[in-house]
Protein backbone atom coordinates (compact mmCIF):
# COMPACT_ATOMS: atom_id res chain seq x y z
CA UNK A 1 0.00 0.00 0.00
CA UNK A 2 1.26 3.84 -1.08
CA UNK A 3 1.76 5.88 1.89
CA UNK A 4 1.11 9.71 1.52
CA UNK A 5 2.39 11.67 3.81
CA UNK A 6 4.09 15.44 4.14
CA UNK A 7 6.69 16.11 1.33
CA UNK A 8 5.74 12.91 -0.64
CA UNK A 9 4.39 15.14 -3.61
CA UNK A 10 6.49 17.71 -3.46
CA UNK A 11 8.10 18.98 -6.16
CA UNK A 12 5.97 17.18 -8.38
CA UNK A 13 5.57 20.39 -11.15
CA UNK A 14 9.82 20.46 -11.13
CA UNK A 15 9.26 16.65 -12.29
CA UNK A 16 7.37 17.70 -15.27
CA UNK A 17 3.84 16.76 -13.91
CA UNK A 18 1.41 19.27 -14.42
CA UNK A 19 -2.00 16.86 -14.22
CA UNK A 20 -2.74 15.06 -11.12
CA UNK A 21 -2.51 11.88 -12.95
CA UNK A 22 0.86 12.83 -14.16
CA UNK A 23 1.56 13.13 -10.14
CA UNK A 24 0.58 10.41 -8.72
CA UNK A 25 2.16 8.18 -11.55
CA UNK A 26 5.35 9.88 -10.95
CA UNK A 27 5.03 10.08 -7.36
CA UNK A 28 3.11 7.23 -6.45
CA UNK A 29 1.33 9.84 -4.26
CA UNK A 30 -2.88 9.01 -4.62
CA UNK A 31 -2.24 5.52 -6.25
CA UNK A 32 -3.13 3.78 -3.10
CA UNK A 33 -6.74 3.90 -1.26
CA UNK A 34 -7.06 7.53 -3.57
CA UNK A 35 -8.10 9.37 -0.19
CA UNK A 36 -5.34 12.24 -0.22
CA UNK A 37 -6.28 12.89 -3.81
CA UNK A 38 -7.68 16.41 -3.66
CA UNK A 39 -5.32 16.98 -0.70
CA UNK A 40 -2.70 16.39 -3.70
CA UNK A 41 -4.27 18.18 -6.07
CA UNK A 42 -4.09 20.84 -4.28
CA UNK A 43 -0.58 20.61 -3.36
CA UNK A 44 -0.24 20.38 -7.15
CA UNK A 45 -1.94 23.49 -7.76
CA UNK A 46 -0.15 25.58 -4.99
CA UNK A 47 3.12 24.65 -6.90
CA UNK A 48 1.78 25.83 -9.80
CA UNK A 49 0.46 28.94 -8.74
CA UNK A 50 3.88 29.47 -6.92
CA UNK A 51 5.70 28.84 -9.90
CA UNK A 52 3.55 31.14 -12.14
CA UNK A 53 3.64 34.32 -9.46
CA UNK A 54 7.10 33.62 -9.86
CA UNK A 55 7.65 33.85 -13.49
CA UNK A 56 5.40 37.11 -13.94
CA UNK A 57 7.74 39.32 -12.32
CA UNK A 58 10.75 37.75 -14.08
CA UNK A 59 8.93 38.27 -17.64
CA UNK A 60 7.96 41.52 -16.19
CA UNK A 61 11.63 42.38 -15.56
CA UNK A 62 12.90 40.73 -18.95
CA UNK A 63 10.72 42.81 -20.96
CA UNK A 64 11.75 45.86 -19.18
CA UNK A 65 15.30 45.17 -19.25
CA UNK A 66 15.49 44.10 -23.25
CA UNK A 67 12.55 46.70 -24.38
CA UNK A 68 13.71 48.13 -27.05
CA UNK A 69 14.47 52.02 -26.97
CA UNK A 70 11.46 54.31 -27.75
């Protein structure tokens, strides 16, 4: 039986999985009884969202720094 515990899913989106079922087949995480499903989904989708708020400011800060001149 798959355990699921803290730290088990982490890190899932800088595996490449962006789908729950991408997850839990990389992870194992969900694959047992299922239970902890939507508590990894969400995990899933707070990496995600981290990720993204992440990269706005960077493109942000990209586009400012290579603009070209007016």
């Amino acid at each position: 039986m798959q355990q699921c515990g803290p730290g088990q899913p982490a890190s899932g989106y800088s595996r490449g999985c962006t789908t729950l079922q991408e997850l839990c087949a990389t992870t194992g995480a969900g694959t047992g009884c299922g239970s902890c499903r939507p508590e990894v989904q969400q995990l899933l989708a707070t990496e995600i969202a981290q990720v993204v708020a992440l990269a706005v400011p960077a493109q942000e800060l990209i586009t400012a720094t290579y603009a070209a001149p007016e």
